[in-house]
C-alpha atoms as a PDB file:
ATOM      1  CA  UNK A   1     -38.054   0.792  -2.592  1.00  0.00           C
ATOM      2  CA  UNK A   2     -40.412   3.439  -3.769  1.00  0.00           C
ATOM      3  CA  UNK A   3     -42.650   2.261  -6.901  1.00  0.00           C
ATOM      4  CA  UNK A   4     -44.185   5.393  -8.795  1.00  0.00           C
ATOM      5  CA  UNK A   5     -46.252   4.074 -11.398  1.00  0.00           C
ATOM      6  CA  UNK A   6     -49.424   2.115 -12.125  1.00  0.00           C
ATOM      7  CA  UNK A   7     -50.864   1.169  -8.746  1.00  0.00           C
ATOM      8  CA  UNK A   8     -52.391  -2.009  -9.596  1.00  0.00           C
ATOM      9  CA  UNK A   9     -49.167  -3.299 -10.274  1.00  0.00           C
ATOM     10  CA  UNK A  10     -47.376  -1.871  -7.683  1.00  0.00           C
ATOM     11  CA  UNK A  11     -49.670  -4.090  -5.715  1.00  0.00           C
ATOM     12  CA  UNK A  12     -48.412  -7.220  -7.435  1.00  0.00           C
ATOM     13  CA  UNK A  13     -44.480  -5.698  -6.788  1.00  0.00           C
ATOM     14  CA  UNK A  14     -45.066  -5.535  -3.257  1.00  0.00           C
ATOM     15  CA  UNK A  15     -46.344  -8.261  -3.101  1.00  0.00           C
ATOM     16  CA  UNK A  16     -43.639 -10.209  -4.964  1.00  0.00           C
ATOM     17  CA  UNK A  17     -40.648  -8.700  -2.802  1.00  0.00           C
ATOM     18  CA  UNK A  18     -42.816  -9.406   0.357  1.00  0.00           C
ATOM     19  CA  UNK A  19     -41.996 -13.279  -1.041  1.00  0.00           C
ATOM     20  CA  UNK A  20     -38.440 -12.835  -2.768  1.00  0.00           C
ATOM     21  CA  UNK A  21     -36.955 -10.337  -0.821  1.00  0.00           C
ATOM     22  CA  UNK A  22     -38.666  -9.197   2.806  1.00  0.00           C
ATOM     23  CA  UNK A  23     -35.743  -7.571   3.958  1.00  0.00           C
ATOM     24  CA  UNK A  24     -36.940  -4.381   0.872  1.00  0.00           C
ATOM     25  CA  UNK A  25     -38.898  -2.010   2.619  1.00  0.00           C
ATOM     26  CA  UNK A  26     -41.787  -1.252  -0.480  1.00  0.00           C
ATOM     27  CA  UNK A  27     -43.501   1.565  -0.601  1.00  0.00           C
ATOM     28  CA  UNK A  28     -46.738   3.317  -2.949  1.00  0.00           C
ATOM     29  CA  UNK A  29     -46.455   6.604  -3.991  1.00  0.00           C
ATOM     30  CA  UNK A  30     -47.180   8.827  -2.224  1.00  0.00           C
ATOM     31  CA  UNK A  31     -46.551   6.894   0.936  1.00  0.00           C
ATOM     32  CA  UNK A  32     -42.983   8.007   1.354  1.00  0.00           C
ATOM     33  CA  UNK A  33     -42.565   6.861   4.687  1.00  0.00           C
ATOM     34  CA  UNK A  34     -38.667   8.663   5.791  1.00  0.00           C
ATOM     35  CA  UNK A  35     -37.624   9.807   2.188  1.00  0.00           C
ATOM     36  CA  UNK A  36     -34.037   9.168   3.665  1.00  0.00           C
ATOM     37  CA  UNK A  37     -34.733   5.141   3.893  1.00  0.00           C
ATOM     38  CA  UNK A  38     -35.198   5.378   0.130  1.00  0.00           C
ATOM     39  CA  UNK A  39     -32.307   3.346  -2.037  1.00  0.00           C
ATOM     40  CA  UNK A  40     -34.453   2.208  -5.100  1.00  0.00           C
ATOM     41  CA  UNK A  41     -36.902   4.343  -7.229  1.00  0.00           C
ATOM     42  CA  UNK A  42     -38.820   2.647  -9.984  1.00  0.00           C
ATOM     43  CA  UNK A  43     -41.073   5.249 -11.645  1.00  0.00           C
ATOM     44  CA  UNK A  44     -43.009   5.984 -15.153  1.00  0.00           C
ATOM     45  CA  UNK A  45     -43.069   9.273 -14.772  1.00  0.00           C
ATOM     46  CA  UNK A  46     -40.426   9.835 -11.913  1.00  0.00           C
ATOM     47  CA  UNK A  47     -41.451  13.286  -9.818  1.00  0.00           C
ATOM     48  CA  UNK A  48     -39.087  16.151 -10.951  1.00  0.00           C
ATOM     49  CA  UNK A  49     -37.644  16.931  -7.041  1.00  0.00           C
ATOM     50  CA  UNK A  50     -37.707  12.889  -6.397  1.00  0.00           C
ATOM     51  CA  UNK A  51     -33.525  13.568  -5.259  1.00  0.00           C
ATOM     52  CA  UNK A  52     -34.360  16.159  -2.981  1.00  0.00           C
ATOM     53  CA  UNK A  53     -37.437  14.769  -1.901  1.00  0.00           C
ATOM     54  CA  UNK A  54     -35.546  11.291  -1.460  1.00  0.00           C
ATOM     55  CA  UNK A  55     -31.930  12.108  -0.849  1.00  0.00           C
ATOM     56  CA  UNK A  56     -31.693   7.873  -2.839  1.00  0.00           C
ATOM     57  CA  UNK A  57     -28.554   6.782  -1.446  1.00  0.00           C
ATOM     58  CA  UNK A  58     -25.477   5.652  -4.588  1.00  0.00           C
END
């Protein structure tokens, strides 16, 4: 999961799935990490070339 959005939250997300659901890789933007390991995007303002820069798997 890639979270683009306010970061302060996106703490308390990864924090959160680290509890609920440990087997979600999380990720801060702009810590991509391998764009192709990327299945979930939750964005504000998503990045206009997030699907090439993340080929996000369907």
């Amino acid at each position: 999961m890639l979270y683009k959005a306010d970061t302060e939250r996106g703490k308390l997300w990864a924090r959160l799935l680290a509890q609920k659901a440990p087997e979600i890789p999380f990720r801060l933007w702009p810590d991509l990490g391998d764009p192709a390991t990327v299945r979930y995007l939750v964005a504000w303002q998503p990045p206009v070339d997030v699907m090439q820069r993340c080929p996000i798997s369907k």
